[in-house]
Protein backbone atom coordinates (compact mmCIF):
# COMPACT_ATOMS: atom_id res chain seq x y z
CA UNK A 1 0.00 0.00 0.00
CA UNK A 2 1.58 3.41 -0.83
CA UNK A 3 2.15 5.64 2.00
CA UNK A 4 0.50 9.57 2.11
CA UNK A 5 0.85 12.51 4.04
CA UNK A 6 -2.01 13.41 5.74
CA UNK A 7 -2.94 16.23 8.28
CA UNK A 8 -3.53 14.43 12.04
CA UNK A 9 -3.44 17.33 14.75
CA UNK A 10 -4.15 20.53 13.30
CA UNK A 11 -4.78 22.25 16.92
CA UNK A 12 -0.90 21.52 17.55
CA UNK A 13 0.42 23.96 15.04
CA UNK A 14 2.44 26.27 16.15
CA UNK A 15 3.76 27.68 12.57
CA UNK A 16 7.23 26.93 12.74
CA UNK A 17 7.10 26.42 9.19
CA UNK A 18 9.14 23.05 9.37
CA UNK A 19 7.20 21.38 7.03
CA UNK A 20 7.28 24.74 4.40
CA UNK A 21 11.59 24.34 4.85
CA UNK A 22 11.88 20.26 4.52
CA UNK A 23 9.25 20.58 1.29
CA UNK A 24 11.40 22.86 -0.04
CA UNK A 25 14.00 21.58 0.34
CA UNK A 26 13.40 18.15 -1.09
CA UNK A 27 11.98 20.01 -4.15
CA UNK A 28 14.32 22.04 -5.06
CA UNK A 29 17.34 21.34 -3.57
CA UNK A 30 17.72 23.73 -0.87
CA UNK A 31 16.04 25.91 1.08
CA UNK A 32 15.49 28.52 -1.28
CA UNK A 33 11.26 30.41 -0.28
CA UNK A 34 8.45 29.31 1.62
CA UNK A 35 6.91 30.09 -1.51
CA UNK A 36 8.53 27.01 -3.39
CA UNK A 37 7.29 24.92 -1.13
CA UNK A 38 4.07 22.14 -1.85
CA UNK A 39 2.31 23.64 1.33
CA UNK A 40 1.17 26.55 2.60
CA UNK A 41 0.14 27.40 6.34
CA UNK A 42 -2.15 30.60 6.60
CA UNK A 43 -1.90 32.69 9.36
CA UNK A 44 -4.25 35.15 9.09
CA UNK A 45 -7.14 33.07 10.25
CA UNK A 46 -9.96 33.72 12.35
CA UNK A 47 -8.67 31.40 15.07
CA UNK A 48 -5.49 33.24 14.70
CA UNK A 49 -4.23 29.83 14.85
CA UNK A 50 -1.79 28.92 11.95
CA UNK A 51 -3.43 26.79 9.36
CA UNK A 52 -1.53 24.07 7.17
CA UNK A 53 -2.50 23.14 3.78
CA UNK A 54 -1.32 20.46 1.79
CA UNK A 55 -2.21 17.78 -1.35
CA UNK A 56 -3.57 14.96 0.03
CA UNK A 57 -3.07 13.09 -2.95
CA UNK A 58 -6.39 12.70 -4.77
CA UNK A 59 -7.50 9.39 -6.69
CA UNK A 60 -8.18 10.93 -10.21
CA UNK A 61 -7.12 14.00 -9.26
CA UNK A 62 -8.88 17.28 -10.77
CA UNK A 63 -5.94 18.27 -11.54
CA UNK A 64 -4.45 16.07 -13.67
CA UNK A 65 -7.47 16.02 -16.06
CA UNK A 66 -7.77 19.77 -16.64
CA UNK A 67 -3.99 19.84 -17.48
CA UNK A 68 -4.52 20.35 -21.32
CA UNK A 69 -0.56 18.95 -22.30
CA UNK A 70 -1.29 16.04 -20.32
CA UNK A 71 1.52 17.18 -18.37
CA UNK A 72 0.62 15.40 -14.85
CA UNK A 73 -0.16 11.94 -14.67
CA UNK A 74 -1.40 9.64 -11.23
CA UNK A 75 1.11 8.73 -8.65
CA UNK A 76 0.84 5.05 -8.48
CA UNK A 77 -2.15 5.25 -5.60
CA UNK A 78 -3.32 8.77 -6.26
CA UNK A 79 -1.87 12.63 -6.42
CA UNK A 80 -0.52 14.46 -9.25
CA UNK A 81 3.21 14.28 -10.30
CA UNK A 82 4.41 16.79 -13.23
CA UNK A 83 5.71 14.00 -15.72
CA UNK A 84 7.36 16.18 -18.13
CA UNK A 85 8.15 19.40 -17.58
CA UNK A 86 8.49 19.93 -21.14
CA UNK A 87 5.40 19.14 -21.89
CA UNK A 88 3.72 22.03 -19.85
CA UNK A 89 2.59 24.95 -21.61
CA UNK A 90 3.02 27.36 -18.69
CA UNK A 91 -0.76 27.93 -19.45
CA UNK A 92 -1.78 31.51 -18.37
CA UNK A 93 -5.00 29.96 -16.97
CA UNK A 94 -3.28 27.40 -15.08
CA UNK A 95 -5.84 25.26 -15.61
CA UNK A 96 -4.65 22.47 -13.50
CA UNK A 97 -4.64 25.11 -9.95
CA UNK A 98 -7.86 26.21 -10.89
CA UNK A 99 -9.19 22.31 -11.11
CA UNK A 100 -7.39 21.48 -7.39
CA UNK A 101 -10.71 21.40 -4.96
CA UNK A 102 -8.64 22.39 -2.14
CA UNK A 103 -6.87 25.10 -3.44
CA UNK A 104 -3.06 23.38 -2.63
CA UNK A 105 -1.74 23.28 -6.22
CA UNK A 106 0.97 26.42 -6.38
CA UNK A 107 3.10 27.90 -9.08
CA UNK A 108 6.46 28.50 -9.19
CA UNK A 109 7.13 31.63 -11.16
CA UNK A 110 10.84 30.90 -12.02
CA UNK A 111 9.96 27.63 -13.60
CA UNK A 112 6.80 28.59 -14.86
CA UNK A 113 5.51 25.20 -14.07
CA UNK A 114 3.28 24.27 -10.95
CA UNK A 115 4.42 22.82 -7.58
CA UNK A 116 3.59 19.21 -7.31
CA UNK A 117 3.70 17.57 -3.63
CA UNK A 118 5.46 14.19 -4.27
CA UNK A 119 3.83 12.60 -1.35
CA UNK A 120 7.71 11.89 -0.45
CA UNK A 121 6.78 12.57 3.38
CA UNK A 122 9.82 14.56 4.15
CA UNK A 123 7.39 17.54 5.56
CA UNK A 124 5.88 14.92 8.35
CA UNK A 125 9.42 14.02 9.56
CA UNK A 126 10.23 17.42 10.80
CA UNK A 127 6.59 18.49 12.15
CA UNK A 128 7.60 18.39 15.44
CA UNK A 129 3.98 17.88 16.77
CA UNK A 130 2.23 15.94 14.51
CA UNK A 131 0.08 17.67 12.09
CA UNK A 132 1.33 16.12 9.41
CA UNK A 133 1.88 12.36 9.55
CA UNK A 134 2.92 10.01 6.70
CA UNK A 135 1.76 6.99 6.63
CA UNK A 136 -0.20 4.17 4.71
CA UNK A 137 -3.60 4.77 2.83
C-alpha cells in the first residue's frame, strides 16, 4: 500500500514552518522560499491559529485532467506528479490550480511550471507535533 501525508493534529500547530523548509528543500534542492514549497500554512485566520495546507493526494485527481498537455499523470495510488516538464505549456490559466478542490496546487514563477507535492513525506518528519503524519492509505 503506498504511504500519504495526511494532516492528524491541526490544533498543535504552532507555525514553525518546518514542514514549508523540509518541502522545499526536497523540491528544489535547498532551502530557497516558503513560496517554493508544496504547502502553505495561513496565518491570518480567524482562530489566529496557523493553518496548514497540503495535497492529500487525490485518486483521479482534478488536476491532472484539466492539465490540457497532459503534463501530470497519477502517482501510483493517487496525487498528481508533473511527468514532463516539457510538456507544460506554462498555461496563463493554469488550468490544473484552478481544477485542485482544495486550493493546494501552487506555481512557481521561475519555472513557470506548478508545484507538485510528491507525497515523499519529508514535511511529516520534521513536524515536530504531529500535524502532518505520513503513513499508509
Amino acid at each position: 500500500m503506498p504511504a500519504r501525508i495526511r494532516l492528524a493534529h491541526t490544533e498543535r500547530c504552532i507555525g514553525c514552518m518546518n514542514c514549508v523548509f523540509a518541502c522545499s528543500r526536497e523540491l528544489y534542492g535547498g532551502i530557497s522560499s516558503p513560496l517554493k514549497s508544496a504547502i502553505l500554512v495561513l496565518y491570518n485566520t480567524p482562530s489566529r491559529k496557523p493553518i496548514v495546507s497540503i495535497c492529500p493526494g487525490c485518486v483521479d485527481a482534478p488536476c491532472i485532467a484539466a492539465c490540457p498537455h497532459k503534463a501530470l499523470a497519477e502517482q501510483t495510488g493517487g496525487g498528481p506528479t508533473l511527468i514532463d516538464p516539457g510538456k507544460c505549456r506554462s498555461c496563463e490559466t493554469r488550468d490544473c490550480m484552478d481544477a485542485c478542490v482544495l486550493g493546494v496546487l501552487f506555481w512557481d514563477d521561475e519555472r513557470k511550471t506548478p508545484i507538485i507535492c510528491t507525497q515523499c513525506g519529508e514535511c511529516a518528519k520534521y513536524c515536530p507535533h504531529e500535524v502532518i503524519v505520513y503513513r499508509e492509505v
